[in-house]
N, C-alpha and C. Protein backbone atom coordinates (compact mmCIF):
# COMPACT_ATOMS: atom_id res chain seq x y z
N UNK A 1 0.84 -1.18 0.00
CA UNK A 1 0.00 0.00 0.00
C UNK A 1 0.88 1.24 0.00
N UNK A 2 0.37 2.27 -0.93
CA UNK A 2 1.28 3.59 -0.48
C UNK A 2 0.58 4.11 -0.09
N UNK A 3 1.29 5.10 0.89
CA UNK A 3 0.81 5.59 1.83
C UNK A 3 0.76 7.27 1.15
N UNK A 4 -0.13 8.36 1.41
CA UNK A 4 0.01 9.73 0.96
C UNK A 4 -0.43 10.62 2.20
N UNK A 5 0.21 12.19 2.14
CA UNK A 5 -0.23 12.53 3.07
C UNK A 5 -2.05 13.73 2.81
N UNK A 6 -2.35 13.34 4.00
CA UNK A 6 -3.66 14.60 3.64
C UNK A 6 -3.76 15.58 3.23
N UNK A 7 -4.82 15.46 2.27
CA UNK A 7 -4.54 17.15 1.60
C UNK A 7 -4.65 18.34 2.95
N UNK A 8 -3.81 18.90 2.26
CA UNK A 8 -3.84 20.57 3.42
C UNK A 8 -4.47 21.56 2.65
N UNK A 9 -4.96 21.52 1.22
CA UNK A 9 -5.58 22.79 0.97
C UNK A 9 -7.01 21.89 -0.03
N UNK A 10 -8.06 22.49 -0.24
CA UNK A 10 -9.12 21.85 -0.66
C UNK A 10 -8.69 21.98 -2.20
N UNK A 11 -9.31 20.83 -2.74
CA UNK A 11 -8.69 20.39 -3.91
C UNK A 11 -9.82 21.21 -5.02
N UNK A 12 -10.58 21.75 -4.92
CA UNK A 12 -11.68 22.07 -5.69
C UNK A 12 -12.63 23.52 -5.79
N UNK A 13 -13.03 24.27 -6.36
CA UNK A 13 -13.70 25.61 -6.14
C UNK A 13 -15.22 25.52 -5.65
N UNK A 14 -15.91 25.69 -5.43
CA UNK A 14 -17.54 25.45 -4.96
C UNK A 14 -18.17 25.97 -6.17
N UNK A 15 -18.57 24.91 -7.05
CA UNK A 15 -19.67 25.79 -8.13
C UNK A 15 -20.57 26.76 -7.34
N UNK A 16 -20.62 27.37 -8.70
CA UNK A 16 -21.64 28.65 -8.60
C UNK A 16 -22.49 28.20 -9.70
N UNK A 17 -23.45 27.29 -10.52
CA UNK A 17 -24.70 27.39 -10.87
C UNK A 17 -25.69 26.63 -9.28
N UNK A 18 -26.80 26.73 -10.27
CA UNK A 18 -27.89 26.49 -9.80
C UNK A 18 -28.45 25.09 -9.15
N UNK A 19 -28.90 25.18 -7.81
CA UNK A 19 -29.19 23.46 -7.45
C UNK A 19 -30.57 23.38 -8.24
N UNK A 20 -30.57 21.90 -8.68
CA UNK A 20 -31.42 21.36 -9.83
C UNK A 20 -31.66 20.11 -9.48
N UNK A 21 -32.61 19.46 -9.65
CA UNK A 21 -32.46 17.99 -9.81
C UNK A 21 -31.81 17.15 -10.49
N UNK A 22 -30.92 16.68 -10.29
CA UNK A 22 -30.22 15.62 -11.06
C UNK A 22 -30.55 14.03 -11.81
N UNK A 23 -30.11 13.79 -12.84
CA UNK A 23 -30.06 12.69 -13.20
C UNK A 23 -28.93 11.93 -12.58
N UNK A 24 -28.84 10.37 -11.99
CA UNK A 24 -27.44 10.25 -11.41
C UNK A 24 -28.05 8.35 -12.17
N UNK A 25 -27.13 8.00 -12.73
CA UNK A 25 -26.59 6.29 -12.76
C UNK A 25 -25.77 5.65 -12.33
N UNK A 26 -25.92 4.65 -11.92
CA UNK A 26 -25.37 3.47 -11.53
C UNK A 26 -25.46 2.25 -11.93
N UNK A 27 -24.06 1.82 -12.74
CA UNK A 27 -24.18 0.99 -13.94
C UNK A 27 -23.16 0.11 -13.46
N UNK A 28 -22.88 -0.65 -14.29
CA UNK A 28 -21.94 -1.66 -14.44
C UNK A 28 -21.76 -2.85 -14.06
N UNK A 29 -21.06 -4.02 -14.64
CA UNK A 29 -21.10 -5.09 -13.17
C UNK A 29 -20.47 -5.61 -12.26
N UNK A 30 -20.27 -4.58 -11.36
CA UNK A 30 -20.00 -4.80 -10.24
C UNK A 30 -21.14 -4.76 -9.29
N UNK A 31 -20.93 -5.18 -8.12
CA UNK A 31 -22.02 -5.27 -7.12
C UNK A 31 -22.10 -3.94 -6.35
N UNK A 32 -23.46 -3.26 -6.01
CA UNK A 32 -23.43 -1.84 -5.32
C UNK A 32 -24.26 -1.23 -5.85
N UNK A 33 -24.73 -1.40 -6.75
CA UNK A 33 -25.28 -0.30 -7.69
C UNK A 33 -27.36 0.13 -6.95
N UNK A 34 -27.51 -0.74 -6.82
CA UNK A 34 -29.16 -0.72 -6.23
C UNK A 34 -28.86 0.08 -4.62
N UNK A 35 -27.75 -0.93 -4.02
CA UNK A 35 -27.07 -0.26 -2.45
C UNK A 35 -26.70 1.10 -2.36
N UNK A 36 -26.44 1.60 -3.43
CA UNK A 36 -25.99 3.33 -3.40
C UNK A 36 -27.40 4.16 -4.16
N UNK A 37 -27.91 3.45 -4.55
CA UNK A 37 -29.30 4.06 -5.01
C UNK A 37 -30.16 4.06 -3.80
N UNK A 38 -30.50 2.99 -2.73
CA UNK A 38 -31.14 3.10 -1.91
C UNK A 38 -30.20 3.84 -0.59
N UNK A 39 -29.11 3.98 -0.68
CA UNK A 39 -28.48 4.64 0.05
C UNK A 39 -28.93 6.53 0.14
N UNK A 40 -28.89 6.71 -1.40
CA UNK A 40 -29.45 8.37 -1.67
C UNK A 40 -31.04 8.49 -1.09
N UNK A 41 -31.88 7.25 -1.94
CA UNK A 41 -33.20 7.09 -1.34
C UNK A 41 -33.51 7.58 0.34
N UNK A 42 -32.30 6.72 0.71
CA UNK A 42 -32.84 7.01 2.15
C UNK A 42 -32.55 8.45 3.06
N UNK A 43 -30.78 9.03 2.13
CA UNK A 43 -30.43 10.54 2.47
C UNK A 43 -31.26 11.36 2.12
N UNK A 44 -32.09 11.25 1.05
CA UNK A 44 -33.08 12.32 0.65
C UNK A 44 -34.91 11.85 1.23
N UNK A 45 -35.10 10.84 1.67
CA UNK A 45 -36.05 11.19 2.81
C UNK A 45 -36.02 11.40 3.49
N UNK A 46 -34.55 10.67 4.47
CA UNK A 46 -34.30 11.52 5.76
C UNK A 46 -34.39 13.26 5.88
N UNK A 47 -34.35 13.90 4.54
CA UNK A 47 -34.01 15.41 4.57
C UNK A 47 -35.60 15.75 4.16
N UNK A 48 -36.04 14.99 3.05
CA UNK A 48 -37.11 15.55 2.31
C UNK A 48 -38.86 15.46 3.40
N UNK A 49 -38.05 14.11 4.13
CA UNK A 49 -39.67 13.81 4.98
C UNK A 49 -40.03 14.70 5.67
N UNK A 50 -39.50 15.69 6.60
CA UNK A 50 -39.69 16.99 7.14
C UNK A 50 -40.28 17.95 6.10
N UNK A 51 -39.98 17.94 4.66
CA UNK A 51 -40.57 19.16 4.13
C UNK A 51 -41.83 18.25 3.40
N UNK A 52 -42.09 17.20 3.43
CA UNK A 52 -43.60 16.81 2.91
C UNK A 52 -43.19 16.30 0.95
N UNK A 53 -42.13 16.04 1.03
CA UNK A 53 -41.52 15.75 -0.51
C UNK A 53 -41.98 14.17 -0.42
N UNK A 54 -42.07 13.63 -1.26
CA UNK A 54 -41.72 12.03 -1.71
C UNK A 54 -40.51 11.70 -2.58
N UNK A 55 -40.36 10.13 -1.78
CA UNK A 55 -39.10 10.06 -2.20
C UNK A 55 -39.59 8.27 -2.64
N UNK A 56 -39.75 7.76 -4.08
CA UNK A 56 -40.26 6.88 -4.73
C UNK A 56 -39.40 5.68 -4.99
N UNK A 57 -39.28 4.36 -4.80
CA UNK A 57 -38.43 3.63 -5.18
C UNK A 57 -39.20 2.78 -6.21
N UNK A 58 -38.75 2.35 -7.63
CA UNK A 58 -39.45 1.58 -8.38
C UNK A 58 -38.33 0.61 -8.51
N UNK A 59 -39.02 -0.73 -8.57
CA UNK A 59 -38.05 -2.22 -8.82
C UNK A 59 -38.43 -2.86 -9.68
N UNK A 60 -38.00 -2.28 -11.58
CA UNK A 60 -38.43 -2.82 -12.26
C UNK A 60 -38.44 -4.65 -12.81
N UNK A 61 -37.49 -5.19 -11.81
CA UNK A 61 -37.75 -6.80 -12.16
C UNK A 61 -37.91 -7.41 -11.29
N UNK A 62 -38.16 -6.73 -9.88
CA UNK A 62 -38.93 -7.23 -8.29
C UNK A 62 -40.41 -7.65 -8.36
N UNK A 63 -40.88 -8.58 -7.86
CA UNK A 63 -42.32 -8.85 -8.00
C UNK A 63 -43.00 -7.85 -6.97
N UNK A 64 -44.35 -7.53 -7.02
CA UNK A 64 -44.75 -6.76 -5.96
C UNK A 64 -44.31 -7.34 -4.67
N UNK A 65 -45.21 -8.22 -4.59
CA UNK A 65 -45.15 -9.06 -3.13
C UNK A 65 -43.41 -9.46 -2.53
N UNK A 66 -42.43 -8.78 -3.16
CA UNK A 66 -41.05 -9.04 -3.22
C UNK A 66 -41.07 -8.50 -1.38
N UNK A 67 -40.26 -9.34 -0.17
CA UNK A 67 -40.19 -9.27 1.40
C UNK A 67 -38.44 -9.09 1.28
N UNK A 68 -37.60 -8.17 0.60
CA UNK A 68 -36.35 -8.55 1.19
C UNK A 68 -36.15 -7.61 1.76
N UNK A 69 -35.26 -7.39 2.36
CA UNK A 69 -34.96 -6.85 3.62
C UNK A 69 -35.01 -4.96 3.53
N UNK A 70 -34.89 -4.67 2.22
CA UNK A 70 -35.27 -2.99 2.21
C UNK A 70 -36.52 -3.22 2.04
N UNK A 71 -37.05 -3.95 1.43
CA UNK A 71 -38.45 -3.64 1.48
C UNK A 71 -39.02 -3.61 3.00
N UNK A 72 -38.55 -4.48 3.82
CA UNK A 72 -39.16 -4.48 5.45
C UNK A 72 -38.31 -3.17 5.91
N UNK A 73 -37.15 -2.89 5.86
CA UNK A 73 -37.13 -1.65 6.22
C UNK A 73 -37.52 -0.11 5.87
N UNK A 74 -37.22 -0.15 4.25
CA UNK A 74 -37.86 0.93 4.20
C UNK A 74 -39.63 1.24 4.57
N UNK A 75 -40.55 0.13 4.44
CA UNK A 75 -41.95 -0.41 4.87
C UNK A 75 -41.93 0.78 6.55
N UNK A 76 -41.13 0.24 7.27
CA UNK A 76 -41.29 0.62 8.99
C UNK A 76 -40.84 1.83 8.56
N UNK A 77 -40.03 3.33 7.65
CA UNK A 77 -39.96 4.27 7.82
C UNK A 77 -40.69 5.00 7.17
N UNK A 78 -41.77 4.26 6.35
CA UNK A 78 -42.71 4.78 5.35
C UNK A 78 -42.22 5.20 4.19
N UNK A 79 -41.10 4.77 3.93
CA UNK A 79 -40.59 5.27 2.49
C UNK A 79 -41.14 3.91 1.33
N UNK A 80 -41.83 4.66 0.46
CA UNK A 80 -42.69 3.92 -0.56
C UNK A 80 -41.71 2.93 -1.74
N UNK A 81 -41.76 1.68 -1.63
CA UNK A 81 -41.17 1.10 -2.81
C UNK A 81 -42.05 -0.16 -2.95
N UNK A 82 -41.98 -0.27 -4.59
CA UNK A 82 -42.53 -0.77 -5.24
C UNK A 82 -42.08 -1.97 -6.36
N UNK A 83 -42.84 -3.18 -6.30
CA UNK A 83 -41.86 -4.03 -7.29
C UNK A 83 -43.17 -3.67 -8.44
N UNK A 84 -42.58 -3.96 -9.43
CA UNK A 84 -43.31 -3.62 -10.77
C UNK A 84 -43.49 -4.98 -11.65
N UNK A 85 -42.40 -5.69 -11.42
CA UNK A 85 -42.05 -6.91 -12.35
C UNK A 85 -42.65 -8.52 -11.91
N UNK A 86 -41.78 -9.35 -12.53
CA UNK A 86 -42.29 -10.71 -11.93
C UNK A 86 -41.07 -11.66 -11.88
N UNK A 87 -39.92 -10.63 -11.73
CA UNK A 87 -38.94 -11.55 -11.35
C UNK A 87 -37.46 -11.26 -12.51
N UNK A 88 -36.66 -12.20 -12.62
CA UNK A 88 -35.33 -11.70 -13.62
C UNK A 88 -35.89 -12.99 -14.93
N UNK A 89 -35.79 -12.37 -16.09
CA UNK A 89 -36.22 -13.25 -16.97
C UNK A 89 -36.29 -14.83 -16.95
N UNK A 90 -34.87 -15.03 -16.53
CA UNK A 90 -34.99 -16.57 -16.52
C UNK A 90 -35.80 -17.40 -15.63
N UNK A 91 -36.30 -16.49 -15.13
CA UNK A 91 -38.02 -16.58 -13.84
C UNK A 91 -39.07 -16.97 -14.52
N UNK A 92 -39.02 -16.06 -15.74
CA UNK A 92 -40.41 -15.64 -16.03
C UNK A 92 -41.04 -17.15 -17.01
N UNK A 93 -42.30 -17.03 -16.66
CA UNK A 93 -43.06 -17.88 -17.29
C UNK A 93 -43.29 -17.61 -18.72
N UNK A 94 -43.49 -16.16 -18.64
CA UNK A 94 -44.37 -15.78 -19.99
C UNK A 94 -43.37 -14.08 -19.85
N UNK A 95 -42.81 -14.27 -20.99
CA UNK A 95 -41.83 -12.80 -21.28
C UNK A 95 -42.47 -11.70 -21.95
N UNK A 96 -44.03 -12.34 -22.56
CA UNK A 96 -44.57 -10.92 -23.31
C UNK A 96 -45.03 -10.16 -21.82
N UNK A 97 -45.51 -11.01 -20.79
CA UNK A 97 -46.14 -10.68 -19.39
C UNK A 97 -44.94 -9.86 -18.90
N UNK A 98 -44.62 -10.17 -19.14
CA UNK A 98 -42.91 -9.43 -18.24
C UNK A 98 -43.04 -8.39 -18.81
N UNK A 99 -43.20 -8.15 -20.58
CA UNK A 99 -42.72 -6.82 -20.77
C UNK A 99 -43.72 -6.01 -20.72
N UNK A 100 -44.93 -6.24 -20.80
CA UNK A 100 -46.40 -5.95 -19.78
C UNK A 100 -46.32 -5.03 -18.78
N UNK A 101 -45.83 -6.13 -17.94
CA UNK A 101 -45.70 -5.37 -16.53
C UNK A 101 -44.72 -4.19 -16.72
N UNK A 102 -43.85 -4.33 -17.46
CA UNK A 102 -42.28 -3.19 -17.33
C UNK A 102 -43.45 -1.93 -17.65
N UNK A 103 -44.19 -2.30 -19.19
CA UNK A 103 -44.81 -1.27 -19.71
C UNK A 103 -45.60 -0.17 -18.45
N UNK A 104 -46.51 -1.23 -17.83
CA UNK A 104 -47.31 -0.76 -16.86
C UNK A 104 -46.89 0.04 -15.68
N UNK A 105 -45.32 -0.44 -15.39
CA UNK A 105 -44.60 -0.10 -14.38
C UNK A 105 -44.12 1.17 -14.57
N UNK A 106 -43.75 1.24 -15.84
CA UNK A 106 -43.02 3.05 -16.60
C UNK A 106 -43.97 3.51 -16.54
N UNK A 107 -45.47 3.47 -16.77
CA UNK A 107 -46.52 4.68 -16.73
C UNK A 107 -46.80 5.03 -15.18
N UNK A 108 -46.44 4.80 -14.10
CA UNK A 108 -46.20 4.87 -12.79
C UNK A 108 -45.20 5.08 -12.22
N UNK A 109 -43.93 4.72 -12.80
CA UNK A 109 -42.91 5.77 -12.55
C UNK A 109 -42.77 7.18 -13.47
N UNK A 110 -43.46 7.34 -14.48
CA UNK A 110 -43.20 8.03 -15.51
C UNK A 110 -44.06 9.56 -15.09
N UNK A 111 -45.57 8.89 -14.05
CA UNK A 111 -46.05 9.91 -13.58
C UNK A 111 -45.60 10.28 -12.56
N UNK A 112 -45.01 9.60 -11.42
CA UNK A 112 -44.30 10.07 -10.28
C UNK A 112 -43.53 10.85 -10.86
N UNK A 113 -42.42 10.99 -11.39
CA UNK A 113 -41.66 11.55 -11.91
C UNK A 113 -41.67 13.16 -12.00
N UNK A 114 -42.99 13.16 -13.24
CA UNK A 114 -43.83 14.29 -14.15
C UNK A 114 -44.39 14.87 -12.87
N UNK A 115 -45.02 14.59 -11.79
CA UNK A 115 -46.11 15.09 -11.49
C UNK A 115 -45.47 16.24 -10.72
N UNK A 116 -44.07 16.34 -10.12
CA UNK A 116 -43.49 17.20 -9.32
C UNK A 116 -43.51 16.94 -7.56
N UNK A 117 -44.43 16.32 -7.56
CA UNK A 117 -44.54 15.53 -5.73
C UNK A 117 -43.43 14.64 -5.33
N UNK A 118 -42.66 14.49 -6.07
CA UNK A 118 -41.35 13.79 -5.65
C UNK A 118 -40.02 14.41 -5.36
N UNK A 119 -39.64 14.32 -4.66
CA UNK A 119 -38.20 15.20 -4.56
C UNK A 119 -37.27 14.13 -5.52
N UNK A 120 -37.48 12.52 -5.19
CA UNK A 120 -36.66 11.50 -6.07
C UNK A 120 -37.09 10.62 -6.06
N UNK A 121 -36.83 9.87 -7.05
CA UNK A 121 -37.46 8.78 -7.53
C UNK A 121 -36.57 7.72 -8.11
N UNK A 122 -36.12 6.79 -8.00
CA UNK A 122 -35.69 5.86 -8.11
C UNK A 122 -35.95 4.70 -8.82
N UNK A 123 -35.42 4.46 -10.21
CA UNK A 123 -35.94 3.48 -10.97
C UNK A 123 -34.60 2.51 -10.99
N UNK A 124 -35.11 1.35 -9.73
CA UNK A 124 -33.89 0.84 -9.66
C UNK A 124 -34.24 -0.41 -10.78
N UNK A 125 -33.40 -1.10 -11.68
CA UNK A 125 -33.53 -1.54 -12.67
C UNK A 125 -34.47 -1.65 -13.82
N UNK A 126 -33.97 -0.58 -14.01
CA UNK A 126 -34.70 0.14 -14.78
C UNK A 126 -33.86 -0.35 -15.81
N UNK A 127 -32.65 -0.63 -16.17
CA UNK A 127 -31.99 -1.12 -17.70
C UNK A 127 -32.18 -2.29 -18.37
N UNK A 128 -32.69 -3.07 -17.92
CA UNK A 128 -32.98 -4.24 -18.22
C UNK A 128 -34.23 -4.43 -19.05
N UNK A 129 -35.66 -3.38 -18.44
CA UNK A 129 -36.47 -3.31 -19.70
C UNK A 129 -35.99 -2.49 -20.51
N UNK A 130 -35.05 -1.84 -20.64
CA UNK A 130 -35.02 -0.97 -21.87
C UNK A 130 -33.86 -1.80 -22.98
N UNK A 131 -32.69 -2.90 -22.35
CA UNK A 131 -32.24 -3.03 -22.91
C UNK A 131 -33.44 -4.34 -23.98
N UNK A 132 -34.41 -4.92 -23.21
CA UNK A 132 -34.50 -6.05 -23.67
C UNK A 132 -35.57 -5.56 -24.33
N UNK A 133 -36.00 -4.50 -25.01
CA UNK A 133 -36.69 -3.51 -25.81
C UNK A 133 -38.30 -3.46 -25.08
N UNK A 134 -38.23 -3.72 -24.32
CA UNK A 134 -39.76 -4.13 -23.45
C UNK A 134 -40.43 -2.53 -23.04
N UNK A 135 -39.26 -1.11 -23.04
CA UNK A 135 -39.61 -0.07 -22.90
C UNK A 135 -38.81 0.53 -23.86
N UNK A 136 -39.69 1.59 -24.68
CA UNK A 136 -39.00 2.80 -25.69
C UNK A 136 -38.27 3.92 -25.04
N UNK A 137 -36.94 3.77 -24.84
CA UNK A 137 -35.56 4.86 -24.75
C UNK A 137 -35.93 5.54 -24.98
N UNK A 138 -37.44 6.15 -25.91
CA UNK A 138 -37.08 7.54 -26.63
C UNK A 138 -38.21 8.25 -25.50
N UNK A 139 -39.21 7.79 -24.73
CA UNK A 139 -39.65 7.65 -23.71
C UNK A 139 -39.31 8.26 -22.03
N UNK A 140 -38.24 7.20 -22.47
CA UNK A 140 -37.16 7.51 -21.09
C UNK A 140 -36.45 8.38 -21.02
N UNK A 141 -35.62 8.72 -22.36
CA UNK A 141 -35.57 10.07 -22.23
C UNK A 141 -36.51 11.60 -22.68
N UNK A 142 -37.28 11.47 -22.44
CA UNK A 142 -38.18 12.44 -23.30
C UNK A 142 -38.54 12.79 -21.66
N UNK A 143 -38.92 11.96 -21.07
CA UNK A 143 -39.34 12.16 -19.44
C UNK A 143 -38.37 12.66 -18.45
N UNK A 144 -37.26 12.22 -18.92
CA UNK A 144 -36.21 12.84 -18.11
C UNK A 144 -35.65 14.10 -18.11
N UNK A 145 -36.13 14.65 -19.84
CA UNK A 145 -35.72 15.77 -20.33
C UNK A 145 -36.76 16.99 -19.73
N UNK A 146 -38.10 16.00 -19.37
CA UNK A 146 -39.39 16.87 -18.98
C UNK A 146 -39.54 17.21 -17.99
N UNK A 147 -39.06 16.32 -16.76
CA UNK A 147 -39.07 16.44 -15.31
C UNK A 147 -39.01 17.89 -14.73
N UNK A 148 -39.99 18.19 -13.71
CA UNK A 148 -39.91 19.36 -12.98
C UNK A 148 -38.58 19.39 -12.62
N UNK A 149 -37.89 20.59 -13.04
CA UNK A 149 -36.68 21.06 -12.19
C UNK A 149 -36.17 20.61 -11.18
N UNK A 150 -36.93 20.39 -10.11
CA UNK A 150 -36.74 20.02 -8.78
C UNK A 150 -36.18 18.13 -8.41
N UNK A 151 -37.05 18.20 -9.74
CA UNK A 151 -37.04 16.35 -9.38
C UNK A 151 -35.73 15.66 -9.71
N UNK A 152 -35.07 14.68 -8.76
CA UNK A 152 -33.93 13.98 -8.81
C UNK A 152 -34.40 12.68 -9.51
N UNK A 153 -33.95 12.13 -10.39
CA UNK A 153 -34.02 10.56 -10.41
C UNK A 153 -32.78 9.59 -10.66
N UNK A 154 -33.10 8.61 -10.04
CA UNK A 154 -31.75 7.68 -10.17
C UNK A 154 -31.77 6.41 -10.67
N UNK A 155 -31.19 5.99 -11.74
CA UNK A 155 -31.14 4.79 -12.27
C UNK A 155 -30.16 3.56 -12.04
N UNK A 156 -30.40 2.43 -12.37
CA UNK A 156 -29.93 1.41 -11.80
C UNK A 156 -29.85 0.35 -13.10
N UNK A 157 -28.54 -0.25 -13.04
CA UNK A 157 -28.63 -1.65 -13.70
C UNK A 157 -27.76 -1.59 -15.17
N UNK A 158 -27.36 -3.03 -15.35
CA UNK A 158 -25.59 -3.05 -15.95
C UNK A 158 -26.25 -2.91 -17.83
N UNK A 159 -25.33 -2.03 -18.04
CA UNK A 159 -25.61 -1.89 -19.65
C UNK A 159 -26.41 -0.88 -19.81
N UNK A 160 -26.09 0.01 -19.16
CA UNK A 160 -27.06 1.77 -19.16
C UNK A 160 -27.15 1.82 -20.69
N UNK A 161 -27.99 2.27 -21.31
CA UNK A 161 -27.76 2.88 -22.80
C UNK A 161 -27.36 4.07 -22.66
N UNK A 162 -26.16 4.36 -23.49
CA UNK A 162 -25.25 5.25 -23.95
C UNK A 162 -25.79 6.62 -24.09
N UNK A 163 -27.45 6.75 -24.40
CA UNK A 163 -28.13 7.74 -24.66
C UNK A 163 -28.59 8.03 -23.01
N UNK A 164 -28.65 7.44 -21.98
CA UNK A 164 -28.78 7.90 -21.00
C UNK A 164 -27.97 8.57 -20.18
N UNK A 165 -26.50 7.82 -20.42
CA UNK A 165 -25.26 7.97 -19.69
C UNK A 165 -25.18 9.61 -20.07
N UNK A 166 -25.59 9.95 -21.34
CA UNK A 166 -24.71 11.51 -22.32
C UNK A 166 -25.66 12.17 -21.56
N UNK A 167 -27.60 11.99 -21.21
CA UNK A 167 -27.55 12.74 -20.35
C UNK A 167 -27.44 13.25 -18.86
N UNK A 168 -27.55 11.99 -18.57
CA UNK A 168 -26.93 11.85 -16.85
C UNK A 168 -26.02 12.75 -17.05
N UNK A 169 -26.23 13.55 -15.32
CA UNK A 169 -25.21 14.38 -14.45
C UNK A 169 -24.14 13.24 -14.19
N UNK A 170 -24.68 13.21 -13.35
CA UNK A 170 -23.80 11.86 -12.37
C UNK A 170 -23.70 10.69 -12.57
N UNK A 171 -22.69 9.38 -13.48
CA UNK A 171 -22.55 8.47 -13.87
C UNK A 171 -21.64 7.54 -12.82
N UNK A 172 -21.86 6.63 -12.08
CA UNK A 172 -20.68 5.84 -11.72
C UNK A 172 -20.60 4.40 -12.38
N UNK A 173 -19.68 3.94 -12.70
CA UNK A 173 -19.57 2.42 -12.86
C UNK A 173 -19.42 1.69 -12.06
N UNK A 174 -19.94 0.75 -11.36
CA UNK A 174 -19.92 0.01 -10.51
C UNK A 174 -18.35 -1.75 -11.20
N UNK A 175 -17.27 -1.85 -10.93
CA UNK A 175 -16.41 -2.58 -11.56
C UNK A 175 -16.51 -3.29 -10.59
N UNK A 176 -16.70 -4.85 -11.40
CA UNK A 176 -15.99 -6.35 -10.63
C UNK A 176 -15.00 -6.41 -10.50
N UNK A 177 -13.88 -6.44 -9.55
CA UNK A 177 -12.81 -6.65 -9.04
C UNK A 177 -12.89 -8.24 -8.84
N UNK A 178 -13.86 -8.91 -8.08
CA UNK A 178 -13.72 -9.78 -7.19
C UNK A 178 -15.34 -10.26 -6.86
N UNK A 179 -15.63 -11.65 -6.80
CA UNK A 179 -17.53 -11.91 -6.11
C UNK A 179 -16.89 -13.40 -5.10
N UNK A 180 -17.52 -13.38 -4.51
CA UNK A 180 -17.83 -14.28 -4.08
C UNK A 180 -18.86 -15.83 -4.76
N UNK A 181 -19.46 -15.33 -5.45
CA UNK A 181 -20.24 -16.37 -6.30
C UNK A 181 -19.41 -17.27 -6.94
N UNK A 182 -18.28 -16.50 -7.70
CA UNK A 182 -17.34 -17.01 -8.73
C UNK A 182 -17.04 -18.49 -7.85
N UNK A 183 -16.50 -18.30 -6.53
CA UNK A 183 -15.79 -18.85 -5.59
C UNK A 183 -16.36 -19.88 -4.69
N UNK A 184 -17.82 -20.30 -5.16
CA UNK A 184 -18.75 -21.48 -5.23
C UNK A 184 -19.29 -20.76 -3.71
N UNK A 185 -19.14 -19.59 -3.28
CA UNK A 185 -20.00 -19.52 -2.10
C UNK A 185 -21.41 -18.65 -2.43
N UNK A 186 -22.51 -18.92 -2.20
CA UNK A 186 -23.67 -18.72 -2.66
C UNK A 186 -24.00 -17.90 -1.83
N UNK A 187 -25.46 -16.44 -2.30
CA UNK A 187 -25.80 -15.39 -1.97
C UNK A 187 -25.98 -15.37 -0.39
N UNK A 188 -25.89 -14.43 0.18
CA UNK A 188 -25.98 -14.23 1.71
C UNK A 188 -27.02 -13.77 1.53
N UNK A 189 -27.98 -14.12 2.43
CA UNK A 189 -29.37 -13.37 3.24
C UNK A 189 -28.52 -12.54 4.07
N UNK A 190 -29.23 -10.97 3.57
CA UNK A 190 -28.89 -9.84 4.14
C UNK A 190 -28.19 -9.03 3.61
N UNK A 191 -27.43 -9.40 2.71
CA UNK A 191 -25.81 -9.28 1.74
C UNK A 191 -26.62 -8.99 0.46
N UNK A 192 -27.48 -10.00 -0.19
CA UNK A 192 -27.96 -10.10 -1.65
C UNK A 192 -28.68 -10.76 -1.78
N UNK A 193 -29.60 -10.17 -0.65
CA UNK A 193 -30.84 -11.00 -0.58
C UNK A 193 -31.76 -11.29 -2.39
């Protein structure tokens, strides 16, 4: 490891535009990407629930009735999330149903969004219907381009389209270094649920 010493002078100037709502993604495959989405979820209700904002989580390949463990927690702080889907394809019984539901699921995140009652909203895999053409990109961004000023949204899930990334603020890649799966040890309850 090398070692460096602490910065002594701040590395950066404080913009001077305007606070706005942001677009922010979280892509790639590495593991984290839903965990730092519900991580903001929960910084911006903790701030927003005092001023009467909503703060929306959508789980586009979660079944409703989905019990994992944010869902029981966020449930006890009243922060609203929602599964939309019926599972990860190789689940699904019937894939036109799947892309059904995605459809049904975007006109409910699409109005949360629009309507301005949200401070953020969260479409956590959200790439997966768009890559597997089940939702129109031109859609997704047309809504994003429309959004009240105010409104934050955050996306989730590996293989962002390129047309989202250009307009996202805030892009991170989430990189595999290393899983545990590889290594024959199987998902942790609690970990990946």
């Amino acid at each position: 490891m090398q070692l460096e010493s602490p910065p002594t002078e701040k590395r950066y100037d404080k913009p001077e535009g305007e606070r706005r709502g942001l677009v922010i993604v979280h892509t790639g495959d590495g593991k984290g990407k839903s965990t730092a989405a519900f991580g903001l979820a929960l910084r911006a209700f903790g701030r927003t629930h005092v001023h009467h904002k909503q703060v929306r989580i959508f789980q586009f390949m979660k079944v409703p009735s989905a019990r994992f463990g944010e869902h029981r927690m966020f449930e006890q702080l009243g922060l609203r999330i929602e599964g939309l889907g019926d599972g990860f394809s190789w689940k699904s019984q019937d894939l036109e149903h799947s892309a059904q539901l995605a459809r049904d699921g975007w006109l409910k995140a699409r109005e949360a969004i629009l309507s301005g009652e949200c401070f953020m909203v969260t479409l956590d895999e959200l790439t997966y219907p768009l890559i597997y053409g089940w939702l129109p990109l031109d859609d997704v961004l047309d809504t994003l381009r429309q959004r009240p000023r105010h409104v934050h949204v955050v996306i989730t899930g590996r293989r962002c389209p390129p047309e989202i990334i250009e307009l996202a603020d805030t892009v991170t890649e989430m990189t595999l270094v290393k899983h545990a799966f590889k290594a024959g040890i199987p998902a942790q309850r609690g970990i990946e649920d």
